[in-house]
PDB file of N, CA and C in Angstrom:
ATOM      1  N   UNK A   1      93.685  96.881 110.919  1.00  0.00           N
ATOM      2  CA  UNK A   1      94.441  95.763 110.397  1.00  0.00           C
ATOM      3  C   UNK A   1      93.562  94.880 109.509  1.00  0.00           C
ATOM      4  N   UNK A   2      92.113  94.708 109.909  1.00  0.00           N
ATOM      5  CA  UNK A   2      91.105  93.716 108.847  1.00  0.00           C
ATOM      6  C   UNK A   2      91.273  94.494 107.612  1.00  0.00           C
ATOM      7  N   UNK A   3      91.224  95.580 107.663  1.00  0.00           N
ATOM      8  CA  UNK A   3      91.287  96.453 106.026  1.00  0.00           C
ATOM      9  C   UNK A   3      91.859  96.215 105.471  1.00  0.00           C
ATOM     10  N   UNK A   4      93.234  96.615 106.034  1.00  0.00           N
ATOM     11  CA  UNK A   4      94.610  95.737 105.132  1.00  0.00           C
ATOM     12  C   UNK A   4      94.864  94.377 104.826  1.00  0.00           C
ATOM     13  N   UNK A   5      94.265  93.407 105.584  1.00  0.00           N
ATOM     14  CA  UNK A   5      94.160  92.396 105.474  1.00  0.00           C
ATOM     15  C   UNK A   5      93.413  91.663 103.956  1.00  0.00           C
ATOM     16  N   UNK A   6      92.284  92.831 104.202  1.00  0.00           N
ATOM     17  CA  UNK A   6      91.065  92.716 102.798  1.00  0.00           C
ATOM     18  C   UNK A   6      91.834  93.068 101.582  1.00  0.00           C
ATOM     19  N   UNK A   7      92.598  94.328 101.874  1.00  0.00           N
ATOM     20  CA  UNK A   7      93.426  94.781 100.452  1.00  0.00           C
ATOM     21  C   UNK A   7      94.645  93.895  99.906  1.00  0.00           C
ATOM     22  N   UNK A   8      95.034  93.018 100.833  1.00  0.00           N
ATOM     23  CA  UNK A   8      95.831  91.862 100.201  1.00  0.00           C
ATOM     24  C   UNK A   8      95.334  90.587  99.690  1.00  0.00           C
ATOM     25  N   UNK A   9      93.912  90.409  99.959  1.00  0.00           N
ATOM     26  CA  UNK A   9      93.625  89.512  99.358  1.00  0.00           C
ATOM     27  C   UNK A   9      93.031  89.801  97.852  1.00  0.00           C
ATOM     28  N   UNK A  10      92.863  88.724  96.819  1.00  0.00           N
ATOM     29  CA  UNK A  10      92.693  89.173  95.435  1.00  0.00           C
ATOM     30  C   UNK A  10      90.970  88.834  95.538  1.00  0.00           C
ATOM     31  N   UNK A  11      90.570  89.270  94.600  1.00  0.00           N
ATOM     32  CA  UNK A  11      88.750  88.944  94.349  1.00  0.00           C
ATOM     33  C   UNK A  11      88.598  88.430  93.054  1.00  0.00           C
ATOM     34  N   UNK A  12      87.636  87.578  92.758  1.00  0.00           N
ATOM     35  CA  UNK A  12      87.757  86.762  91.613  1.00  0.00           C
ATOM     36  C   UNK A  12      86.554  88.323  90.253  1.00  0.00           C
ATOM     37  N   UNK A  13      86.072  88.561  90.971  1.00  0.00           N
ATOM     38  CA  UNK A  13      84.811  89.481  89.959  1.00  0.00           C
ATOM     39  C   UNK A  13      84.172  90.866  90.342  1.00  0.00           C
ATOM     40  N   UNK A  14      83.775  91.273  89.828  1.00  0.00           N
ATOM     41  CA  UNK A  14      82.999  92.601  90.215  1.00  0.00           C
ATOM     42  C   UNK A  14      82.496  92.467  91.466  1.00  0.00           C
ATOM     43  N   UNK A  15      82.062  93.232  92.419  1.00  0.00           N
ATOM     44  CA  UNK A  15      81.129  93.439  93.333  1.00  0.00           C
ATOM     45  C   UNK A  15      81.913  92.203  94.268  1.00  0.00           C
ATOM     46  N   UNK A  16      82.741  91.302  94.195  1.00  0.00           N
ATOM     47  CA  UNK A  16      82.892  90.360  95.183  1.00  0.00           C
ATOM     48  C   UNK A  16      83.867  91.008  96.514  1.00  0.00           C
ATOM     49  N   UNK A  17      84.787  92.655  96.209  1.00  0.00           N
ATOM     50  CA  UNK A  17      85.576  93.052  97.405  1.00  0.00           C
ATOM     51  C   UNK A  17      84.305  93.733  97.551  1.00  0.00           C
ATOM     52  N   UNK A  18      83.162  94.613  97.525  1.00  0.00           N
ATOM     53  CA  UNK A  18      82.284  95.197  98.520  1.00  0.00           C
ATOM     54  C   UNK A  18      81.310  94.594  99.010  1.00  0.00           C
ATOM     55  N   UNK A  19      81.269  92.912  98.398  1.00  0.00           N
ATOM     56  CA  UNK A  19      80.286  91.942  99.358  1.00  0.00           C
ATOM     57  C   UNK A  19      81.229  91.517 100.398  1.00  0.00           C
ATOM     58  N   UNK A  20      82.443  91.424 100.216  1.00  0.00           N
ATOM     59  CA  UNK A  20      83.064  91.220 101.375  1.00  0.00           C
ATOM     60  C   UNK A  20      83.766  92.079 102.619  1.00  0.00           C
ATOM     61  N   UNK A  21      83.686  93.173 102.104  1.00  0.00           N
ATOM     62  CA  UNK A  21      83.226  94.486 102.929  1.00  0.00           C
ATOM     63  C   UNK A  21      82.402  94.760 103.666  1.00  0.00           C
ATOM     64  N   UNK A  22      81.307  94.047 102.971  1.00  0.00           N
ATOM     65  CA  UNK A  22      79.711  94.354 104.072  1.00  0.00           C
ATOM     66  C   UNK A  22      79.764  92.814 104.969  1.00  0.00           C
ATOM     67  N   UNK A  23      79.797  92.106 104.553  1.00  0.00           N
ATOM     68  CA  UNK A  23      79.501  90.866 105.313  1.00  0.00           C
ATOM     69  C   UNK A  23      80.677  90.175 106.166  1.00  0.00           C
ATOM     70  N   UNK A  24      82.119  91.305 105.808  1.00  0.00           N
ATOM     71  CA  UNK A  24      83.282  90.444 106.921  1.00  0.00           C
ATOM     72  C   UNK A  24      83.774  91.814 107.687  1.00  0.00           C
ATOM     73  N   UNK A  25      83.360  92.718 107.491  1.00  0.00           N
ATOM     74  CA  UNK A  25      83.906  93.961 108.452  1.00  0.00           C
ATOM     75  C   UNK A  25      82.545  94.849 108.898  1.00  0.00           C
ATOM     76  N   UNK A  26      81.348  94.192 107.884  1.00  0.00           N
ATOM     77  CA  UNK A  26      80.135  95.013 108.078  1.00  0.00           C
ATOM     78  C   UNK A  26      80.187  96.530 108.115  1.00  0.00           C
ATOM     79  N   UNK A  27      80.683  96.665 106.871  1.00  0.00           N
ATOM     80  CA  UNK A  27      80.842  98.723 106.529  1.00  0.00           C
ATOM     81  C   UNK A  27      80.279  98.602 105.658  1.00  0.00           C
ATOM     82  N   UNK A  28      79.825  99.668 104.913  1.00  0.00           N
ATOM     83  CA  UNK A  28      79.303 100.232 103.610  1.00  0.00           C
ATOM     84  C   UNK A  28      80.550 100.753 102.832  1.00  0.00           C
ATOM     85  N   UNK A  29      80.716 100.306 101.156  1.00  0.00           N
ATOM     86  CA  UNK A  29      81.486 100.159 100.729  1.00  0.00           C
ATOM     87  C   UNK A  29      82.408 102.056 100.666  1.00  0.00           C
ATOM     88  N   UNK A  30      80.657 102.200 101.083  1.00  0.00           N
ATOM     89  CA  UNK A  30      81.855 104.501 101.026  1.00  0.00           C
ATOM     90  C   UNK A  30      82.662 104.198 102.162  1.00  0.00           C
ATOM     91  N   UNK A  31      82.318 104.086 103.479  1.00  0.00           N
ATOM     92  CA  UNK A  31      82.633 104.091 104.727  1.00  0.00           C
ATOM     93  C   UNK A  31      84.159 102.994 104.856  1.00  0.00           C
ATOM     94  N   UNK A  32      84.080 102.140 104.241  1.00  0.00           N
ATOM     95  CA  UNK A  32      85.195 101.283 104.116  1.00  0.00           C
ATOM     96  C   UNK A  32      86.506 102.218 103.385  1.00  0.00           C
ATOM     97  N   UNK A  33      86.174 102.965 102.145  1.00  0.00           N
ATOM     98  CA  UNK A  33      86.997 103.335 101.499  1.00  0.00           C
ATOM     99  C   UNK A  33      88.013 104.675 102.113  1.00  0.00           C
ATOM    100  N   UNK A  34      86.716 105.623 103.078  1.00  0.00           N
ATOM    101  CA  UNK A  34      87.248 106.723 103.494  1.00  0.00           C
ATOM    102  C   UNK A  34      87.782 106.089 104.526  1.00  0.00           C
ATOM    103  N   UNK A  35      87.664 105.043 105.395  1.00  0.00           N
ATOM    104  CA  UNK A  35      88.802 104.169 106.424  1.00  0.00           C
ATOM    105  C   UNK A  35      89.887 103.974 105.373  1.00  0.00           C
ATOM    106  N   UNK A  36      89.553 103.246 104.172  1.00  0.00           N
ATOM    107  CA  UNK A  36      91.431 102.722 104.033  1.00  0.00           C
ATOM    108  C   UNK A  36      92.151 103.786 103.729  1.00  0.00           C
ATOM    109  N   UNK A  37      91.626 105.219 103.065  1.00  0.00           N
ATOM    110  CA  UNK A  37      92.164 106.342 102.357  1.00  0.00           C
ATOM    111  C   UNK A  37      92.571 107.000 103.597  1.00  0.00           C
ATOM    112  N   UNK A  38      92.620 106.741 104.781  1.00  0.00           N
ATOM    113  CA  UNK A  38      92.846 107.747 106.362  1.00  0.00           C
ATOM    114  C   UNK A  38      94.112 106.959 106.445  1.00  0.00           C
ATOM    115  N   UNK A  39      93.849 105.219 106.619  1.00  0.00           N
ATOM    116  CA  UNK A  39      95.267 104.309 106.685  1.00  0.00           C
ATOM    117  C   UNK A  39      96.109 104.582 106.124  1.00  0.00           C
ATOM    118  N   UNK A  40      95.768 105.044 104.771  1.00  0.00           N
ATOM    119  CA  UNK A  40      97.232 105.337 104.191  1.00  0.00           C
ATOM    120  C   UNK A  40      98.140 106.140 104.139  1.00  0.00           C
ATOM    121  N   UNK A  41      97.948 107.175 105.137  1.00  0.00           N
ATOM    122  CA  UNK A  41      98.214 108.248 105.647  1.00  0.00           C
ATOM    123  C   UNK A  41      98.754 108.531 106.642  1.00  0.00           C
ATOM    124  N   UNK A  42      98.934 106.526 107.726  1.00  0.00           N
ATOM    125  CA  UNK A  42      99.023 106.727 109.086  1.00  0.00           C
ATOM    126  C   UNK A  42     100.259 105.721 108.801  1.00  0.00           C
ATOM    127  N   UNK A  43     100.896 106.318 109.696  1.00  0.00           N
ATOM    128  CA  UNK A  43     102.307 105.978 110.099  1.00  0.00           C
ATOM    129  C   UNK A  43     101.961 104.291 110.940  1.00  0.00           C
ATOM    130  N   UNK A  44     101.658 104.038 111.310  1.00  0.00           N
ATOM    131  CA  UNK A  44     101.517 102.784 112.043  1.00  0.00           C
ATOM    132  C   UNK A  44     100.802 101.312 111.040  1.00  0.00           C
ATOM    133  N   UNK A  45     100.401 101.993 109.746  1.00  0.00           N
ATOM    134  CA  UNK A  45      99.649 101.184 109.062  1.00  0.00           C
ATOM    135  C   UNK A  45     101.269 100.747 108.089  1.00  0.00           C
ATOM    136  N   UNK A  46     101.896 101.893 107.892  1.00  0.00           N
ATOM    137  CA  UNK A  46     102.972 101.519 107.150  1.00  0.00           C
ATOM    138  C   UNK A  46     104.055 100.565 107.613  1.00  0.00           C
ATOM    139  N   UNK A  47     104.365 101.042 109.080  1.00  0.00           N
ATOM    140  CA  UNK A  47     104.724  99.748 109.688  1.00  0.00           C
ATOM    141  C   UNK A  47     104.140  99.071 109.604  1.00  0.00           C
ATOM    142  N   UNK A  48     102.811  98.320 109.808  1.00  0.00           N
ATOM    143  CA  UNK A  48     102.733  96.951 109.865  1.00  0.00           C
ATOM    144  C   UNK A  48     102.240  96.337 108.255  1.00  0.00           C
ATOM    145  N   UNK A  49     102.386  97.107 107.489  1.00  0.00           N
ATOM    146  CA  UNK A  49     102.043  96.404 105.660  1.00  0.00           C
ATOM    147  C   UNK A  49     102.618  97.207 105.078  1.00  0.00           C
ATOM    148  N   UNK A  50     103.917  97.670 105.458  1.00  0.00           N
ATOM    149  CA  UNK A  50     104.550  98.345 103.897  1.00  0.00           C
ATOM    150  C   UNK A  50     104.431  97.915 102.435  1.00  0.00           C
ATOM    151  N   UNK A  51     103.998  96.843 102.436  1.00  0.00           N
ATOM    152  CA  UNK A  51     103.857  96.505 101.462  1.00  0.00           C
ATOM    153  C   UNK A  51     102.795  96.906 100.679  1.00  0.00           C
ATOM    154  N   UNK A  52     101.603  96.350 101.206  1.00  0.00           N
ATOM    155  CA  UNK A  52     100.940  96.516 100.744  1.00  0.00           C
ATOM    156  C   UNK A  52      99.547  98.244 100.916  1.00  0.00           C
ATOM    157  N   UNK A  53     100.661  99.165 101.640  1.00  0.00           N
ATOM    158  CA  UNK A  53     100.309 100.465 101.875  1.00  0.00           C
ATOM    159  C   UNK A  53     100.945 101.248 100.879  1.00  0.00           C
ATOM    160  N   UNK A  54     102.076 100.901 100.638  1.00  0.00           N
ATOM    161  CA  UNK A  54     102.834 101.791  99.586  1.00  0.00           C
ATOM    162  C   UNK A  54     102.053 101.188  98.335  1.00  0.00           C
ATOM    163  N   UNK A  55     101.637  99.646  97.881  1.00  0.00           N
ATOM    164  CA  UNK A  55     101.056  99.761  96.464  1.00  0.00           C
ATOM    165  C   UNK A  55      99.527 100.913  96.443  1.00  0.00           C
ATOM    166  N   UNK A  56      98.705 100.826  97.436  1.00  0.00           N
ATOM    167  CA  UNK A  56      97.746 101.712  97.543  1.00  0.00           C
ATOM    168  C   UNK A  56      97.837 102.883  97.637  1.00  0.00           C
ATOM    169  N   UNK A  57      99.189 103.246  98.135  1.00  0.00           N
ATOM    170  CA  UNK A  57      99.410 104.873  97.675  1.00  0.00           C
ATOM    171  C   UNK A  57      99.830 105.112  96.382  1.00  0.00           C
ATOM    172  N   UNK A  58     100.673 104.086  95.557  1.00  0.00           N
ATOM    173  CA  UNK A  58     101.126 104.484  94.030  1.00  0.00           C
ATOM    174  C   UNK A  58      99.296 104.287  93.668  1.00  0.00           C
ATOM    175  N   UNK A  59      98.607 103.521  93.764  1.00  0.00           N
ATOM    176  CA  UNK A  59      97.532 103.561  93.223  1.00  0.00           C
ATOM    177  C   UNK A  59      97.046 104.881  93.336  1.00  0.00           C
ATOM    178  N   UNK A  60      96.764 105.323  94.380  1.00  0.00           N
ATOM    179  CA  UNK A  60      95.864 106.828  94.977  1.00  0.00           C
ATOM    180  C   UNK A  60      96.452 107.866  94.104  1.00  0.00           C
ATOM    181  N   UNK A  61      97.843 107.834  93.848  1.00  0.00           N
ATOM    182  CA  UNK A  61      98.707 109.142  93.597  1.00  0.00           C
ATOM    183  C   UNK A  61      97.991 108.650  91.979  1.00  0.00           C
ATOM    184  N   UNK A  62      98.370 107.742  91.418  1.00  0.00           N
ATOM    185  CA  UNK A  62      98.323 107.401  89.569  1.00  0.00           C
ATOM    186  C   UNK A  62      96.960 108.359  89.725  1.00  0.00           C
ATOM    187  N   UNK A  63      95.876 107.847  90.447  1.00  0.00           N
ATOM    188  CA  UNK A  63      94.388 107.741  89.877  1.00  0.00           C
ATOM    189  C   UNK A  63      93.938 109.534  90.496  1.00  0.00           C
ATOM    190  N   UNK A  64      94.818 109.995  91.436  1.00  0.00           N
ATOM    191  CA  UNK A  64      94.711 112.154  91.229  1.00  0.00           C
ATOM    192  C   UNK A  64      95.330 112.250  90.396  1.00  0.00           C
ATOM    193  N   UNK A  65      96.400 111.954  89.952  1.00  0.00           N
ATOM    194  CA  UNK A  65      97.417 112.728  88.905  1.00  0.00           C
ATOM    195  C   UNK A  65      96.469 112.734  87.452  1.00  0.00           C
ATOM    196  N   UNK A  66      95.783 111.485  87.408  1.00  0.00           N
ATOM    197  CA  UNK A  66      94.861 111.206  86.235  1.00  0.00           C
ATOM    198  C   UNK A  66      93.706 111.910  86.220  1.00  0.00           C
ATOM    199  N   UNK A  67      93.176 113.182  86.911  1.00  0.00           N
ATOM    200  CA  UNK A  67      92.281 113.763  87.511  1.00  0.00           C
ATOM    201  C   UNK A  67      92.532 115.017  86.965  1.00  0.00           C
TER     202      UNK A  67
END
């Protein structure tokens, strides 16, 4: 739930969502990413942030299709 929490909030600049990655969930910014990329995949994450799980999957799908 902190993950999703992180992905709804906005960041003002570069590097400011993986300083806040390391210093408010204490992951490494790979280790953070292969967590949210598992969430989006899980049925229980969609219940509780449809919202903001479905924009991260149109994101995921745009950025393979662009691959």
């Amino acid at each position: 739930m902190d993950i999703l929490a992180l992905e709804r909030r906005g960041f003002p600049g570069p590097g400011a969502k993986e300083r806040a990655v390391r210093e408010e969930l204490g992951l490494a910014p790979v280790r953070y990413y292969q967590l949210l990329n598992a969430l989006l995949d899980d049925p229980r994450a969609l219940a509780h942030d449809p919202v903001t799980v479905n924009r991260l999957r149109r994101i995921r799908e745009r950025r393979r299709s662009e691959r």
